[in-house]
C-alpha atoms as a PDB file:
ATOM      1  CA  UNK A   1      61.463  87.369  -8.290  1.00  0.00           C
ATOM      2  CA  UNK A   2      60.480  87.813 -12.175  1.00  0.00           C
ATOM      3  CA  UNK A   3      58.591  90.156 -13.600  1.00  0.00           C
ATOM      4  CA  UNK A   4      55.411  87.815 -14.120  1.00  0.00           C
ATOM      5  CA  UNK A   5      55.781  86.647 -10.685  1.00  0.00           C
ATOM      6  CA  UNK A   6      55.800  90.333  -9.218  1.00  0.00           C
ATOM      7  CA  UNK A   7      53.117  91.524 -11.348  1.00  0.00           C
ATOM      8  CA  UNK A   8      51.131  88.197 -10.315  1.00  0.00           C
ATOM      9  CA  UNK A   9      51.712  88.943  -6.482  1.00  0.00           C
ATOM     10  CA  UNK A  10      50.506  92.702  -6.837  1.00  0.00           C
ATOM     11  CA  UNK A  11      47.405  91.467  -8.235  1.00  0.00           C
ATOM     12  CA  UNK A  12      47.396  88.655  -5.893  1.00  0.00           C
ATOM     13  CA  UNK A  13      47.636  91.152  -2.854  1.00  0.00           C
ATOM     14  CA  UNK A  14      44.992  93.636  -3.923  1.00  0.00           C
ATOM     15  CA  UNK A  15      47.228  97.048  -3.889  1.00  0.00           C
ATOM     16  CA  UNK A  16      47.942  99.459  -6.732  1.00  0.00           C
ATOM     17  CA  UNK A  17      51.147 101.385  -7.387  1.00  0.00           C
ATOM     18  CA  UNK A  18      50.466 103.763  -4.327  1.00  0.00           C
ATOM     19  CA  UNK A  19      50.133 100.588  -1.872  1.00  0.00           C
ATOM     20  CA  UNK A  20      46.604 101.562  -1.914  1.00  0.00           C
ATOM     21  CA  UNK A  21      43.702  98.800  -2.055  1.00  0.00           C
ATOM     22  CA  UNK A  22      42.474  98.924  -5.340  1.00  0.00           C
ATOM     23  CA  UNK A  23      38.048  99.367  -4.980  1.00  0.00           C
ATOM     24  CA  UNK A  24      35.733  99.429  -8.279  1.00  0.00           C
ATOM     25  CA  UNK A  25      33.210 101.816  -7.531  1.00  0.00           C
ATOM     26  CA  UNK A  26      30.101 102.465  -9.476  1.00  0.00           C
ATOM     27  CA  UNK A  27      28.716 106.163  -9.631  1.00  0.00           C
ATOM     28  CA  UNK A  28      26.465 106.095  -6.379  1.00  0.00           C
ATOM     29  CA  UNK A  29      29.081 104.436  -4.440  1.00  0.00           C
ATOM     30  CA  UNK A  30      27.994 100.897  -4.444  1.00  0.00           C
ATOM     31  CA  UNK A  31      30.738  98.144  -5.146  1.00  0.00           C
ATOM     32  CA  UNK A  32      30.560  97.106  -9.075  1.00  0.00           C
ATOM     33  CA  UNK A  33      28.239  93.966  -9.163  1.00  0.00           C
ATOM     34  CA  UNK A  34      31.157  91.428  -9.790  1.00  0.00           C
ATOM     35  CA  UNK A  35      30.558  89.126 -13.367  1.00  0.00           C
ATOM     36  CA  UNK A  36      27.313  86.859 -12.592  1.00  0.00           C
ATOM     37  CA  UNK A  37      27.357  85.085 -15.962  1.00  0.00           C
ATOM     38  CA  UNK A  38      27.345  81.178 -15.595  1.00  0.00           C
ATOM     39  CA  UNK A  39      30.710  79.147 -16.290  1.00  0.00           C
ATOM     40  CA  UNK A  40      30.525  75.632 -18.273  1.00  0.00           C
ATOM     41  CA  UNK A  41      31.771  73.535 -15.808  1.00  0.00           C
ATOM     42  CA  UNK A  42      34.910  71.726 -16.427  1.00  0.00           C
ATOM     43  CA  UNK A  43      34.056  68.554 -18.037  1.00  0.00           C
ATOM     44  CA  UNK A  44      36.491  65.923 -18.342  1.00  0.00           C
ATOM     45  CA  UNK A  45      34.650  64.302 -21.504  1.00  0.00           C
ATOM     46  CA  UNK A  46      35.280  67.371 -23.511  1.00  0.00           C
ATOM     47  CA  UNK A  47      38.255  68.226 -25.873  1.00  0.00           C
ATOM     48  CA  UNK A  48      39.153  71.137 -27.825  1.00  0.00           C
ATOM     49  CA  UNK A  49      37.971  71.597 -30.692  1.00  0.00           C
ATOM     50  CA  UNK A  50      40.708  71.953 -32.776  1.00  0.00           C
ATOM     51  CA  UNK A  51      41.806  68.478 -31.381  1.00  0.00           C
ATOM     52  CA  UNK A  52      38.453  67.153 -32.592  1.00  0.00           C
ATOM     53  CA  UNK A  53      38.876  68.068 -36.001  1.00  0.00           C
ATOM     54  CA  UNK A  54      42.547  66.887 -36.117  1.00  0.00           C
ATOM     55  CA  UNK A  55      41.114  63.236 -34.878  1.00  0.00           C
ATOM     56  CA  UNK A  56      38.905  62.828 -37.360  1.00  0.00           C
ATOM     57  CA  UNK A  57      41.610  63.316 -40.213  1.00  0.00           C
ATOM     58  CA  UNK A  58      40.411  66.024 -41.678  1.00  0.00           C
ATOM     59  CA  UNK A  59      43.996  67.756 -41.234  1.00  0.00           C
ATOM     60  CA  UNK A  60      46.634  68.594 -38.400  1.00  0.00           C
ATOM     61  CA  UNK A  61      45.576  70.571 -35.327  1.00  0.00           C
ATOM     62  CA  UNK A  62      47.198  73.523 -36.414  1.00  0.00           C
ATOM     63  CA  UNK A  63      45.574  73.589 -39.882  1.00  0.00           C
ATOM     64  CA  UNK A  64      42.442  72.819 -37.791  1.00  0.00           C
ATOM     65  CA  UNK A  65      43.212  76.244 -36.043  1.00  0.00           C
ATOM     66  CA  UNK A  66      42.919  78.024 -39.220  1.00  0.00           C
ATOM     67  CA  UNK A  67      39.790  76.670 -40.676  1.00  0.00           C
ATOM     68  CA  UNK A  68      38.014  77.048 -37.393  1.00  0.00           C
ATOM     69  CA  UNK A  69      38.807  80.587 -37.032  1.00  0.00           C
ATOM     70  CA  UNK A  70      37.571  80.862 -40.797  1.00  0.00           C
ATOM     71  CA  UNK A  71      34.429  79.672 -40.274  1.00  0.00           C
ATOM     72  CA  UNK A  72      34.239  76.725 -41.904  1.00  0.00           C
ATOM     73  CA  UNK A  73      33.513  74.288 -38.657  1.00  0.00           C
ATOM     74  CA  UNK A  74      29.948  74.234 -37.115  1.00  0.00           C
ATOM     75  CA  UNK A  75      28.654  72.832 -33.621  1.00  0.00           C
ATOM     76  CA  UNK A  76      25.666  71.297 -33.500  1.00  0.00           C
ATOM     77  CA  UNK A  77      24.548  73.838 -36.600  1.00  0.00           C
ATOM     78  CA  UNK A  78      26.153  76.721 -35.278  1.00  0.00           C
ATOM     79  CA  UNK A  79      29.691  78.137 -36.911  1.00  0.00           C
ATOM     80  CA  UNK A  80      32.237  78.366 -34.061  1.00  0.00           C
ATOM     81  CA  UNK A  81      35.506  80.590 -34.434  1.00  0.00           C
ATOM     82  CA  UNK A  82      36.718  80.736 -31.090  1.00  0.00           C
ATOM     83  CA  UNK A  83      39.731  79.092 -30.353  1.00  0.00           C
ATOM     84  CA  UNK A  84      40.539  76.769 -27.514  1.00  0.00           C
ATOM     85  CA  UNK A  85      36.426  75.726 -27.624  1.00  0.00           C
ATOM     86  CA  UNK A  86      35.725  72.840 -26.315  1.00  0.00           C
ATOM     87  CA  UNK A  87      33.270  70.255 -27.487  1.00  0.00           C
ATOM     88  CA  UNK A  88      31.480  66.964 -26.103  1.00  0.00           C
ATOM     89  CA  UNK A  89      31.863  63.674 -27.867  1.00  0.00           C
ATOM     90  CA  UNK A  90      27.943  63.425 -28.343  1.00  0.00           C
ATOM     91  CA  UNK A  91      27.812  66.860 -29.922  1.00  0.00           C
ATOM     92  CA  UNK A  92      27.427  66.892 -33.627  1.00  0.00           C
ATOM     93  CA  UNK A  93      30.271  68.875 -35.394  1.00  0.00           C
ATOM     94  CA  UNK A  94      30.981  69.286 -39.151  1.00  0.00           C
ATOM     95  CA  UNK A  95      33.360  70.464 -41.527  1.00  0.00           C
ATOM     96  CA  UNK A  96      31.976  72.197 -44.923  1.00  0.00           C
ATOM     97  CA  UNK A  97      28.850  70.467 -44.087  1.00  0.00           C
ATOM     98  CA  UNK A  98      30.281  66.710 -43.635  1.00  0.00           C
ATOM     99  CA  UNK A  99      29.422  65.554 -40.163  1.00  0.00           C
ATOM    100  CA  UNK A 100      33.329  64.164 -38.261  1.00  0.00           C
ATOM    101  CA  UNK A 101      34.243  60.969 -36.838  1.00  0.00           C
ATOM    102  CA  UNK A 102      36.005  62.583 -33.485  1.00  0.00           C
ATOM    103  CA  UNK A 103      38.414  59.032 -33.005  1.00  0.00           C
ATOM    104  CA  UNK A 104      41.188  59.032 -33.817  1.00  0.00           C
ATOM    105  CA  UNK A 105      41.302  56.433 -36.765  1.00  0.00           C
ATOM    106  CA  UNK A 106      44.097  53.409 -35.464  1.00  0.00           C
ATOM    107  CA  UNK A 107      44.536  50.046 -37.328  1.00  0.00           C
ATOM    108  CA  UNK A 108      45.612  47.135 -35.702  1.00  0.00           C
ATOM    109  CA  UNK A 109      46.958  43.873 -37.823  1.00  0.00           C
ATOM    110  CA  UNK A 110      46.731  40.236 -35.572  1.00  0.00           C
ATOM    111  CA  UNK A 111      48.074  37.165 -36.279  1.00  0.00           C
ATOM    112  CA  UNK A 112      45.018  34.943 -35.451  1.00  0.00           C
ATOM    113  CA  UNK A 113      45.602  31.589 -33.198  1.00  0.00           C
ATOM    114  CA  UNK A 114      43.007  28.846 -33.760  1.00  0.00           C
ATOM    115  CA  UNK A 115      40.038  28.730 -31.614  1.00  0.00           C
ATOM    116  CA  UNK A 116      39.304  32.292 -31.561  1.00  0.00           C
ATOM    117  CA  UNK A 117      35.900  33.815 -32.720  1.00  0.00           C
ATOM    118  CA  UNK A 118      35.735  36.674 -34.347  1.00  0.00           C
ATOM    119  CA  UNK A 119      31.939  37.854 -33.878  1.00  0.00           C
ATOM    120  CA  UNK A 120      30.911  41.272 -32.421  1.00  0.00           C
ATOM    121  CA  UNK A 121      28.233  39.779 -30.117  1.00  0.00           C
ATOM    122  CA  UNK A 122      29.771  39.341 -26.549  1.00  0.00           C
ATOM    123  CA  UNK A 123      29.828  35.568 -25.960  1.00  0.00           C
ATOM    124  CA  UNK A 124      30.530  34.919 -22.077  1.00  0.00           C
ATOM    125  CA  UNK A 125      33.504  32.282 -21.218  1.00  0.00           C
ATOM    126  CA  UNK A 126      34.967  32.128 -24.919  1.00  0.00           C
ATOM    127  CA  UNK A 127      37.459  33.580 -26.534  1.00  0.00           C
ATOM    128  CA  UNK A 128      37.156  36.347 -28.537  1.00  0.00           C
ATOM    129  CA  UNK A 129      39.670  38.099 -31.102  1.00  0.00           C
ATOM    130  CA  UNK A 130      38.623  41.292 -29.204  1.00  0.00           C
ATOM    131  CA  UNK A 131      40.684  40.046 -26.034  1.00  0.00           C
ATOM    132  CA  UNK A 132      44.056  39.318 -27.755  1.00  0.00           C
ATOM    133  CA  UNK A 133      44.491  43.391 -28.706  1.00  0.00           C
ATOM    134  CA  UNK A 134      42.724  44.789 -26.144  1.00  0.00           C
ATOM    135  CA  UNK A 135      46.031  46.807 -24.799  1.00  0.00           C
ATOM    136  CA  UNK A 136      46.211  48.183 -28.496  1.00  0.00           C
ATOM    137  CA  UNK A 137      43.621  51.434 -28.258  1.00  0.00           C
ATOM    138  CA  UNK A 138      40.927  52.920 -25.797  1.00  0.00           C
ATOM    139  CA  UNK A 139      38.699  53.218 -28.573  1.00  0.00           C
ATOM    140  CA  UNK A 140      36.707  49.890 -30.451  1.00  0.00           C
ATOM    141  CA  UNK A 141      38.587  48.689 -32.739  1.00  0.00           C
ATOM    142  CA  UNK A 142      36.477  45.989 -35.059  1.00  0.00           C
ATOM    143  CA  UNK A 143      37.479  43.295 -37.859  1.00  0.00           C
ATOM    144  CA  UNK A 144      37.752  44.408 -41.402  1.00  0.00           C
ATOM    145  CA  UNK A 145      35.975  40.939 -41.921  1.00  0.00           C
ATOM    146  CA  UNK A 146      35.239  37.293 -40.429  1.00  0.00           C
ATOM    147  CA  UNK A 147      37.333  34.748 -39.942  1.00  0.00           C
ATOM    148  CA  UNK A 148      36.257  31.411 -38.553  1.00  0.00           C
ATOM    149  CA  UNK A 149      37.203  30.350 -35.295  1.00  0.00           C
ATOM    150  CA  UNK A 150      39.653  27.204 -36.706  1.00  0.00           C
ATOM    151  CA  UNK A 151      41.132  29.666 -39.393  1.00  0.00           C
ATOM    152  CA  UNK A 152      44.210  31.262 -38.088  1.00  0.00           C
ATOM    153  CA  UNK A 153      46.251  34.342 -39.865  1.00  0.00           C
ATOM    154  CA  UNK A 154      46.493  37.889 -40.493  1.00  0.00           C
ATOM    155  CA  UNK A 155      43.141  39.830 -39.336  1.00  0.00           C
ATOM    156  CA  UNK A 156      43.160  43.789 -39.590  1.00  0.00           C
ATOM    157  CA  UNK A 157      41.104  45.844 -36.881  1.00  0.00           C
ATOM    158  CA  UNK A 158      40.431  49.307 -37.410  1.00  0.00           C
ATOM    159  CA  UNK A 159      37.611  51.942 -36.538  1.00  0.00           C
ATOM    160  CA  UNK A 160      38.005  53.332 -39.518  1.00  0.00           C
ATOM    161  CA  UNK A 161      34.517  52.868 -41.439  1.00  0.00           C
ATOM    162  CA  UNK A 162      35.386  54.059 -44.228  1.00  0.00           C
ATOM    163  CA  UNK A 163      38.025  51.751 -44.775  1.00  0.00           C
ATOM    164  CA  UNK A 164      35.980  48.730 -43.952  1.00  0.00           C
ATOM    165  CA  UNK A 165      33.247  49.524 -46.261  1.00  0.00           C
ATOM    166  CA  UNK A 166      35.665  49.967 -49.246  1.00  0.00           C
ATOM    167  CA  UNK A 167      37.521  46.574 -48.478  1.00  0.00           C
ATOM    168  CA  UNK A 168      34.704  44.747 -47.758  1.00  0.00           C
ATOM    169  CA  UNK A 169      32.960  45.955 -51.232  1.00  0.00           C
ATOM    170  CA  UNK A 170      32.962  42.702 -53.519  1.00  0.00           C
ATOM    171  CA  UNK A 171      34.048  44.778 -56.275  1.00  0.00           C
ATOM    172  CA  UNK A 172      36.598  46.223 -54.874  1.00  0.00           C
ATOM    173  CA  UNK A 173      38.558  43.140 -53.545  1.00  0.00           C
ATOM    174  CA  UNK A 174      41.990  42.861 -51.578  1.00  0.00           C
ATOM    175  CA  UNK A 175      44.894  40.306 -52.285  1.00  0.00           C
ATOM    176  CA  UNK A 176      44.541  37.393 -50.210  1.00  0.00           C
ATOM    177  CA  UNK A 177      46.603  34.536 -50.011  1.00  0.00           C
ATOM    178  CA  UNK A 178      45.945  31.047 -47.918  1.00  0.00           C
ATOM    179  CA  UNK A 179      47.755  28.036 -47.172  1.00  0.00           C
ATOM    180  CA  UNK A 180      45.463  25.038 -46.884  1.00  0.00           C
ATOM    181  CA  UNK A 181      46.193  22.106 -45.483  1.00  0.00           C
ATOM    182  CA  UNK A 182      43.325  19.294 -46.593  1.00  0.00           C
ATOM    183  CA  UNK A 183      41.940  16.235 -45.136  1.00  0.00           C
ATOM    184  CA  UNK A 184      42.942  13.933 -48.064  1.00  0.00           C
ATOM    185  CA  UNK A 185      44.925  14.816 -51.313  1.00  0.00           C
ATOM    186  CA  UNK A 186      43.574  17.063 -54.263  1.00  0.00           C
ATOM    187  CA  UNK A 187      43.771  15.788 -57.361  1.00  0.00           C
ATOM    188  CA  UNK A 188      44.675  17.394 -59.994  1.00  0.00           C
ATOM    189  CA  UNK A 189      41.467  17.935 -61.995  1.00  0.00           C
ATOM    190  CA  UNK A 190      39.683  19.488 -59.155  1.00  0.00           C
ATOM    191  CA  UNK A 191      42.891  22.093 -58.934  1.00  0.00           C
ATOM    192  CA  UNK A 192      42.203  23.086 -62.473  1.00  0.00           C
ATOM    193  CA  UNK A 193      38.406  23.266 -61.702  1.00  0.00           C
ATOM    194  CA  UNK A 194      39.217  25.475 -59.088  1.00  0.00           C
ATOM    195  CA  UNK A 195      41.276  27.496 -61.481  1.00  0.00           C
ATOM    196  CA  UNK A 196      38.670  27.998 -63.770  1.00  0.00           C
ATOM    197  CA  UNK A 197      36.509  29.281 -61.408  1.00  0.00           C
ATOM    198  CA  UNK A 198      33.973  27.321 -59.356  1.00  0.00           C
ATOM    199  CA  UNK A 199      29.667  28.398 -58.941  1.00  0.00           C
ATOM    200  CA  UNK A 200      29.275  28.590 -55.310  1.00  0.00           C
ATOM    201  CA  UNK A 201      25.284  29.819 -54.270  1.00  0.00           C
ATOM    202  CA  UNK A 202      25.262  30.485 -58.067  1.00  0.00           C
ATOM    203  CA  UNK A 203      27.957  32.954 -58.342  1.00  0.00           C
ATOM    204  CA  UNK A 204      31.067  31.900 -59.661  1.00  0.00           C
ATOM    205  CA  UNK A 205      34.554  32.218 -57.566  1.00  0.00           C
ATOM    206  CA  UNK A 206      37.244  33.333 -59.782  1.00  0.00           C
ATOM    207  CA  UNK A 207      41.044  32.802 -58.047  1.00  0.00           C
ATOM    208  CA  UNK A 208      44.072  34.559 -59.054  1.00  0.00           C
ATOM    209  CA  UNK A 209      45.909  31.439 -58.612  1.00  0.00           C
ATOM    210  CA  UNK A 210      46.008  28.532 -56.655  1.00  0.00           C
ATOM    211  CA  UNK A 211      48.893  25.541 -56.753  1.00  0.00           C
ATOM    212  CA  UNK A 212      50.275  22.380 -54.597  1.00  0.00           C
ATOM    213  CA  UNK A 213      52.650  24.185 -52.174  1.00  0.00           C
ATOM    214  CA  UNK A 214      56.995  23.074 -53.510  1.00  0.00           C
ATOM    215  CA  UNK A 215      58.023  20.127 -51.091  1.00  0.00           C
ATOM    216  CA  UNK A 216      55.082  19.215 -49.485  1.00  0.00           C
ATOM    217  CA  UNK A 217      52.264  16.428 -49.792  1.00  0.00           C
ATOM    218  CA  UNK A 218      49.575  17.199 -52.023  1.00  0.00           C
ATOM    219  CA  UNK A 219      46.687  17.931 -49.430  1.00  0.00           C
ATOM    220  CA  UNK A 220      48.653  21.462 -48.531  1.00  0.00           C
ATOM    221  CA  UNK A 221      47.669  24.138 -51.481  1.00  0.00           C
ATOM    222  CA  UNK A 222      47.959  27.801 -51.496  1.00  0.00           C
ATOM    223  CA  UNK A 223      45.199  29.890 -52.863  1.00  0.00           C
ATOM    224  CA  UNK A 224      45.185  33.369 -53.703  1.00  0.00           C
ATOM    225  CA  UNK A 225      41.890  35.399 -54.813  1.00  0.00           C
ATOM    226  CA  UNK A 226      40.260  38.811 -54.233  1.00  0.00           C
ATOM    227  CA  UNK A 227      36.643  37.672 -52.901  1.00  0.00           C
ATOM    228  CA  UNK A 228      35.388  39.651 -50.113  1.00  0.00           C
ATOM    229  CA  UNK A 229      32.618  36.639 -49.368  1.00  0.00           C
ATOM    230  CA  UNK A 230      32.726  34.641 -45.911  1.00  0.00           C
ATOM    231  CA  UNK A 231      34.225  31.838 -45.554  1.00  0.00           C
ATOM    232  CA  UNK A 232      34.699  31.462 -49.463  1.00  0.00           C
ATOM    233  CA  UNK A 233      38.409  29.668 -49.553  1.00  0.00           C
ATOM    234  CA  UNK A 234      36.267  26.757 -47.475  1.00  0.00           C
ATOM    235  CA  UNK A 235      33.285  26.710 -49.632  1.00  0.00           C
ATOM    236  CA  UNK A 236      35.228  26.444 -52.849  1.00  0.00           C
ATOM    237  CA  UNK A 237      36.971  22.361 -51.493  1.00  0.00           C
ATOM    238  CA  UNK A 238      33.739  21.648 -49.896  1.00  0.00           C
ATOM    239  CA  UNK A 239      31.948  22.285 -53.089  1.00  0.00           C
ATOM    240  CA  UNK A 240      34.471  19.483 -54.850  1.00  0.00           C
ATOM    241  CA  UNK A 241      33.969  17.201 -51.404  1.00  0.00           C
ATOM    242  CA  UNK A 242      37.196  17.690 -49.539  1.00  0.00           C
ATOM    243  CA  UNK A 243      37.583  18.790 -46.219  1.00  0.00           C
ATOM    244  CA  UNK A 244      39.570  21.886 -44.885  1.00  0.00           C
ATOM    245  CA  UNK A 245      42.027  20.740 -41.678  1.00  0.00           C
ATOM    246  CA  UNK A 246      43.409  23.776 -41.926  1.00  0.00           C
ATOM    247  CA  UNK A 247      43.449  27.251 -42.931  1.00  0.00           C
ATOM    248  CA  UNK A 248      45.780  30.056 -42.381  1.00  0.00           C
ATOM    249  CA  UNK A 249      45.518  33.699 -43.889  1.00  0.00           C
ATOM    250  CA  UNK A 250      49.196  34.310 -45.018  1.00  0.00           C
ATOM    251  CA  UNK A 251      49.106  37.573 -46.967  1.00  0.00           C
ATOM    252  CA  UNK A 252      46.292  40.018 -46.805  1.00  0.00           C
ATOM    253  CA  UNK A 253      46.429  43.349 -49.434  1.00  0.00           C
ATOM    254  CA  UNK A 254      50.208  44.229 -48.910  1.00  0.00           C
ATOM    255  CA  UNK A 255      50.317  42.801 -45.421  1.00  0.00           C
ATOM    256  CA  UNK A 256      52.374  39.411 -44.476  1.00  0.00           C
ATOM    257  CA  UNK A 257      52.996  37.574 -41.099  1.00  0.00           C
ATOM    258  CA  UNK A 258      56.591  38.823 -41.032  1.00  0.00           C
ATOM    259  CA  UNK A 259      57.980  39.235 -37.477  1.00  0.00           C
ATOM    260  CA  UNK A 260      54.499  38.385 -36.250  1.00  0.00           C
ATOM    261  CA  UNK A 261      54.101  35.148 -34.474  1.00  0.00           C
ATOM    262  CA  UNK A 262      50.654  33.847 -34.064  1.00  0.00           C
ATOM    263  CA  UNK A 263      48.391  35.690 -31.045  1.00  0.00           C
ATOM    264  CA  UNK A 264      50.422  39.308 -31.262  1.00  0.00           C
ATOM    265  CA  UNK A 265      49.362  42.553 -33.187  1.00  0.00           C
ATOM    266  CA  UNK A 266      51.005  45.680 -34.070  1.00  0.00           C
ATOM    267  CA  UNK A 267      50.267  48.748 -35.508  1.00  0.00           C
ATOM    268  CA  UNK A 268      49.869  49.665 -39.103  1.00  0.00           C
ATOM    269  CA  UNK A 269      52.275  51.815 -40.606  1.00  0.00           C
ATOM    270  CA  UNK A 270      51.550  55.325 -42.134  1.00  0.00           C
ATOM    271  CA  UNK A 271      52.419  53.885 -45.533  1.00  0.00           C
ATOM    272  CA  UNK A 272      50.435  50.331 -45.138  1.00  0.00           C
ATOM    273  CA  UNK A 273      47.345  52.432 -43.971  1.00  0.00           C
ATOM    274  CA  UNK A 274      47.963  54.536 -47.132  1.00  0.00           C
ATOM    275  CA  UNK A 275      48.015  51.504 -49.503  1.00  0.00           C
ATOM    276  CA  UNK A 276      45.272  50.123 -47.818  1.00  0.00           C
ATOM    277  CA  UNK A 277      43.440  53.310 -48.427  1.00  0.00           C
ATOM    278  CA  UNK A 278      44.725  53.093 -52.505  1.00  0.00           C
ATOM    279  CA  UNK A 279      41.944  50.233 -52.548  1.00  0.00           C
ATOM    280  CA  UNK A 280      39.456  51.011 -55.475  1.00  0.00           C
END
């Protein structure tokens, strides 16, 4: 037997080192009162705090160690230094005063199949995006933006809000790149209309670059711009009276359909989420 395993059945057994049965006595002989002070009960919602701090990306859970026992993390307005703490996900904790996201941030990129909607809003017997990457995180993972339900390509999920609100900023803007395949042929005037930028609801849509796509009929064009507005890519041929067939989302930022066929997901890299997060 060890040495902890001894010492644990000594204290286990009740005896001192003269075999005796250890008693706590107070000064008139009565037993010492044993501790009476209530115990949080173990609840299986709570984490450590030091875990909830790491989540949020603040920093690692070690560095979150440090600034914890410095002082610099507050529960619910109090500073707590005590390590191994544990915290409820409804409790409101902050870092040098800026209130933490405990989730773990995740970001998921799908490549959309046709017929899928992408609203919030449960909608009973349809399909919904949400479905297709439901094995990819316990937590609520939301699109970066809408898509409509006959558009297929890449769509990022995150729950990263940050991240959404900066890419979904008009003035900010993310590469985005879509082959469309049209009803009837564009002609060549309305491609140069488009390329000087086309008033839709009074603001004008200004593409990066658009063209007929090599070795194909005329009605398939690819169209890249940096407008963060809904549906806008569908808007612009409408506008000129064509019709889109189809659209698919090829490239979105620094993100392509590479070795992911239509209705899978993966994960974001560190380095994708990074240039993601370069987005000014």
């Amino acid at each position: 037997m060890g040495k902890s395993d001894y010492n644990k059945d000594r204290k286990s057994s009740g005896k001192d080192n003269g075999g005796m049965k250890k008693r706590n006595f107070t000064g008139s002989g009565t037993p010492k009162p044993k501790n009476t002070s209530p115990q949080k009960p173990s609840d299986p919602n709570a984490i450590r705090l030091n875990k909830y701090v790491a989540n949020s990306g603040v920093c690692s859970r070690r560095e979150a160690d440090v600034f914890i026992a410095a002082g610099s993390v507050t529960v619910n307005g109090k500073v707590v230094s005590e390590m191994g703490y544990k915290v409820k996900l409804d409790d409101v904790v902050k870092f040098d005063g800026r209130h933490l996201n405990p989730e773990k941030k995740e970001y998921v990129l799908l490549n959309k199949p046709k017929d899928f909607s992408t609203t919030v809003r449960n909608e009973h017997g349809k399909r919904n995006v949400a479905g297709l990457i439901s094995s990819a995180s316990k937590s609520t993972l939301l699109p970066v933006d809408k898509m409509a339900k006959a558009s297929t390509g890449l769509l990022l999920f995150t729950n990263d809000g940050e991240l959404t609100k900066r890419l979904a900023t008009p003035k900010n803007g993310i590469r985005k790149i879509y082959h469309i395949e049209l009803t009837k042929p564009l002609q060549s005037a309305d491609l140069k209309k488009i390329q000087n930028g086309v008033a839709i609801d009074e603001n004008v849509v200004n593409v990066q670059d658009i063209s007929y796509v090599d070795n194909a009929p005329k009605n398939q064009i690819g169209i890249e711009l940096f407008s963060s507005r809904s549906n806008i890519v569908t808007k612009i041929f409408e506008h000129l009276g064509y019709e889109v067939a189809k659209l698919d989302r090829v490239i979105y930022g620094g993100l392509t359909k590479k070795d992911l066929p239509r209705g899978h997901w993966r994960y974001l890299t560190k380095q994708e989420v990074i240039n993601l997060g370069m987005v000014k």
